[in-house]
N, C-alpha and C. Protein backbone atom coordinates (compact mmCIF):
# COMPACT_ATOMS: atom_id res chain seq x y z
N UNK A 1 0.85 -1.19 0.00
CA UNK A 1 0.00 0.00 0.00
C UNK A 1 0.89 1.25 0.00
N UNK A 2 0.72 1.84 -0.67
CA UNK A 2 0.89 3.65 -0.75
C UNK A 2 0.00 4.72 -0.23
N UNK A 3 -0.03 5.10 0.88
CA UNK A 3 -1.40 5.41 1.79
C UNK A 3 -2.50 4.44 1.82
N UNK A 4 -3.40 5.35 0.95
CA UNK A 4 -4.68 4.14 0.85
C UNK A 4 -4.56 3.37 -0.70
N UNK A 5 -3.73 3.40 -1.74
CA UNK A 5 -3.70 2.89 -2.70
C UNK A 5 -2.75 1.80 -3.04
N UNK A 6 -3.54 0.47 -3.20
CA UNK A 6 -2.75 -0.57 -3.24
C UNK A 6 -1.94 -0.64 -4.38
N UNK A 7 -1.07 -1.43 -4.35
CA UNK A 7 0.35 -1.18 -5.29
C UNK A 7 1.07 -3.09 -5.04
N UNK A 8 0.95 -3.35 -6.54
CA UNK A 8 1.52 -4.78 -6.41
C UNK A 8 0.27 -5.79 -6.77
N UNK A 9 1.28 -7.00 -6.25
CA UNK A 9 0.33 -8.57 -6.38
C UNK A 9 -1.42 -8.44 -6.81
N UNK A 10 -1.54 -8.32 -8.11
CA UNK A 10 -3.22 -8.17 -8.40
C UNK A 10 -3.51 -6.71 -8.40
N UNK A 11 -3.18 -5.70 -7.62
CA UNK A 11 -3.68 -4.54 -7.38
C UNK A 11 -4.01 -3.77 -9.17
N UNK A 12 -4.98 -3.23 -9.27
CA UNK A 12 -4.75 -2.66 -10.74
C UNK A 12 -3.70 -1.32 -10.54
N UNK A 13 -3.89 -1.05 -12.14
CA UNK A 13 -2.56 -0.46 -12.01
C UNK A 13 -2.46 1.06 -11.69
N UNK A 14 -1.87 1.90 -11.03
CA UNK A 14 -2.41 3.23 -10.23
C UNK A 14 -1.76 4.19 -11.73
N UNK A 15 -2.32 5.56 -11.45
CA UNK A 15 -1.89 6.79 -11.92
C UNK A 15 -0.75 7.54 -11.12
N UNK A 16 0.38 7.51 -11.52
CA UNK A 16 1.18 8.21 -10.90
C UNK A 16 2.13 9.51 -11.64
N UNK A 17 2.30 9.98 -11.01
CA UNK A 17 3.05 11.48 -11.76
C UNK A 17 4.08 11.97 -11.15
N UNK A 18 5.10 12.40 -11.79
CA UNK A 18 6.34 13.39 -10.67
C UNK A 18 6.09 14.90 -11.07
N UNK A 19 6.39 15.22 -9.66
CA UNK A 19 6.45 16.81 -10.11
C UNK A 19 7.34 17.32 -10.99
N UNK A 20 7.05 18.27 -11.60
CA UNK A 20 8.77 18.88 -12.62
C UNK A 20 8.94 20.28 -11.97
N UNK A 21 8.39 20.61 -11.11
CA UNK A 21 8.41 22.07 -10.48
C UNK A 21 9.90 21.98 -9.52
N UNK A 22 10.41 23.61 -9.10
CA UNK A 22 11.37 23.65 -8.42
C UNK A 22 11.10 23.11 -7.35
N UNK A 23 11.69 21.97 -6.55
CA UNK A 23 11.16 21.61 -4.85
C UNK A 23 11.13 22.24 -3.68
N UNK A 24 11.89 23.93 -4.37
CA UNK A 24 12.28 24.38 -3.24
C UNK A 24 10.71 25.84 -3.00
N UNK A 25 9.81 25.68 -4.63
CA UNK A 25 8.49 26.50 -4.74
C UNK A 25 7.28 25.79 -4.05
N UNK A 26 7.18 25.99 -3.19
CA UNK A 26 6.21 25.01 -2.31
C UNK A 26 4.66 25.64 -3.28
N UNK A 27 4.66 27.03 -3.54
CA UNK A 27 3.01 27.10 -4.14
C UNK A 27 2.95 26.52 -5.75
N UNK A 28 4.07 26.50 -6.00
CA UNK A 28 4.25 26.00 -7.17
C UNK A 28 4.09 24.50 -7.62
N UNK A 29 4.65 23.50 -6.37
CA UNK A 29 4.75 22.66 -6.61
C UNK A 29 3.14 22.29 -5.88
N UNK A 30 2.41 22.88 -4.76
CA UNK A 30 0.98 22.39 -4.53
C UNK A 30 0.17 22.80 -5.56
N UNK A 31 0.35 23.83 -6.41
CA UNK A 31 -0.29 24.21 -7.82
C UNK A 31 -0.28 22.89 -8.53
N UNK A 32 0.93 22.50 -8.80
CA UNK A 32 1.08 21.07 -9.82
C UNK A 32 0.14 20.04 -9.05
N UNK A 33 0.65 20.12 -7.63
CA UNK A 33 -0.02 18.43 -7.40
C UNK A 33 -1.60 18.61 -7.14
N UNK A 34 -2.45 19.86 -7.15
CA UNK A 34 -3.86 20.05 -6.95
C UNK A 34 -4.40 19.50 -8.11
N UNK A 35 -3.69 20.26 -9.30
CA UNK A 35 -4.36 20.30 -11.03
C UNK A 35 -3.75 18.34 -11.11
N UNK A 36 -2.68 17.68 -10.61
CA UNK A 36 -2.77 16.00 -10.79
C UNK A 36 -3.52 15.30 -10.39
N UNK A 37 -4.16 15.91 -8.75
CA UNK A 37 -4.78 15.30 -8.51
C UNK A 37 -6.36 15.36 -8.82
N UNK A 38 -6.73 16.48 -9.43
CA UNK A 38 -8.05 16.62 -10.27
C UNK A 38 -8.05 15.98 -11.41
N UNK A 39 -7.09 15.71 -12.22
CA UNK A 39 -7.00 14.72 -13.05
C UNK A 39 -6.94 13.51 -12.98
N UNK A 40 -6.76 12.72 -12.03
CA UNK A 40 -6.92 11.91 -11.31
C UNK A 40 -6.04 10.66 -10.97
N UNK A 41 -4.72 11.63 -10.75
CA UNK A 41 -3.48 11.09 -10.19
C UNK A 41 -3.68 10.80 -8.65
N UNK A 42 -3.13 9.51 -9.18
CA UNK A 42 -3.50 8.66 -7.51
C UNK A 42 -2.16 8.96 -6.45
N UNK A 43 -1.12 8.97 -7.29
CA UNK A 43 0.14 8.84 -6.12
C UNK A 43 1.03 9.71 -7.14
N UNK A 44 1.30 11.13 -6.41
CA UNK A 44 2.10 11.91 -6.44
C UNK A 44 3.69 11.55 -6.15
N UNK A 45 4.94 12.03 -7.15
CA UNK A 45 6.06 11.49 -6.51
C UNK A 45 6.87 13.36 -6.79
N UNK A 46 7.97 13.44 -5.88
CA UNK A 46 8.62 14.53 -5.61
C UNK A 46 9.87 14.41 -4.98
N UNK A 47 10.57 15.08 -6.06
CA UNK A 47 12.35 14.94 -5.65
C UNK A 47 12.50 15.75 -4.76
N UNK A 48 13.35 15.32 -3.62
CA UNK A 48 13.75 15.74 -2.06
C UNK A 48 14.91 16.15 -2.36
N UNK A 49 15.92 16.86 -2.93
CA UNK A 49 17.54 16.95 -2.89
C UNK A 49 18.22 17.35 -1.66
N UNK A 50 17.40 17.70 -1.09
CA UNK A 50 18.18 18.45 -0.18
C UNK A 50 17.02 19.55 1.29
N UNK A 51 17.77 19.21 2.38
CA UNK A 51 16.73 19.13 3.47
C UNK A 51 15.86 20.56 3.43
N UNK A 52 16.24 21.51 3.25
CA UNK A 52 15.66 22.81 2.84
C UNK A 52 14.03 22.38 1.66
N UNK A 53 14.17 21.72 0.58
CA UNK A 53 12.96 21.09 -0.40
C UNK A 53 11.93 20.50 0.88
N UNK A 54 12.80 20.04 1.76
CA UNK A 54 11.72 19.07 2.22
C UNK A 54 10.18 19.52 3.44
N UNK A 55 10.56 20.62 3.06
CA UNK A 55 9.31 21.73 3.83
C UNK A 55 8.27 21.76 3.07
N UNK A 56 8.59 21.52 1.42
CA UNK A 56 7.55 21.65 0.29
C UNK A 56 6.45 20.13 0.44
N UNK A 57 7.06 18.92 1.13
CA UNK A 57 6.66 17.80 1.32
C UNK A 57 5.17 17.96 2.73
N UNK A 58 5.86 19.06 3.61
CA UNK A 58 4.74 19.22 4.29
C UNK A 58 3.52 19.88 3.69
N UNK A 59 3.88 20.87 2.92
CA UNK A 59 3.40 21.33 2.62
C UNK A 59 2.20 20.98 1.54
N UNK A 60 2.70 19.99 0.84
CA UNK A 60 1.71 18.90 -0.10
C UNK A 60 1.16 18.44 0.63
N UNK A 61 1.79 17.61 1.60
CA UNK A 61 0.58 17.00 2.33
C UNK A 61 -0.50 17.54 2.96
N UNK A 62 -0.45 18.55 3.55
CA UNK A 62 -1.78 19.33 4.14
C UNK A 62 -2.10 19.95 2.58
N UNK A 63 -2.35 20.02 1.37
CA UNK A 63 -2.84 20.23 0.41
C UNK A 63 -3.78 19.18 -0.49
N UNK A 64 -2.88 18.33 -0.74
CA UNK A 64 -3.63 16.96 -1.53
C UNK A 64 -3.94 15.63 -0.50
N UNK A 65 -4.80 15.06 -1.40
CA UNK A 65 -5.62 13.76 -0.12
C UNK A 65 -4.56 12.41 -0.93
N UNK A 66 -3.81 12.54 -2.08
CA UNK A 66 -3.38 11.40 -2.74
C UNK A 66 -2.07 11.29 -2.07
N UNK A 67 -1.90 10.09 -1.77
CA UNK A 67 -0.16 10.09 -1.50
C UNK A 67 1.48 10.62 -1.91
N UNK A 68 1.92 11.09 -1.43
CA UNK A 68 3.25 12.21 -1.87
C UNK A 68 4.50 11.19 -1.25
N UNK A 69 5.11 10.54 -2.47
CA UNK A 69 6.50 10.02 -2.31
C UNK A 69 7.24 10.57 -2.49
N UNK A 70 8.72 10.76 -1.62
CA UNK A 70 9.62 11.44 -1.65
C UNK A 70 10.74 10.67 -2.51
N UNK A 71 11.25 11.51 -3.98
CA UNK A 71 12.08 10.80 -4.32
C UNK A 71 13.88 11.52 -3.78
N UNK A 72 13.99 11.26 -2.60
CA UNK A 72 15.62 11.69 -1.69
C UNK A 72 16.48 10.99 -2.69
């Protein structure tokens, strides 16, 4: 499971997307993942480089209900 979306053995197959936004634009990058997840991206993914980006991760999460993987 990926939050609530199963992933694997039988599971069908999910919608997933990466952000292409800067990690370090938090409205930028909840802009992207609102308009994915109205489209109906199930599991959000987002490059972490570096611990400063990773404020943008909170920040998705109190924004979107779909799961946000960190790609560190």
């Amino acid at each position: 499971m990926v939050g609530s979306v199963p992933v694997g053995d039988g599971a069908p197959v999910s919608i997933q997307s990466m952000l292409n936004t800067d990690p370090h634009d938090a409205a930028a990058s909840i802009a992207q993942a609102q308009a994915l997840e109205a489209a109906g991206c199930e599991i959000i993914r987002a490059t972490v480089p570096d611990t400063a980006a990773a404020a943008t991760l909170t920040a998705l999460k109190n924004c979107v209900d779909c799961p946000i993987v960190a790609d560190i």
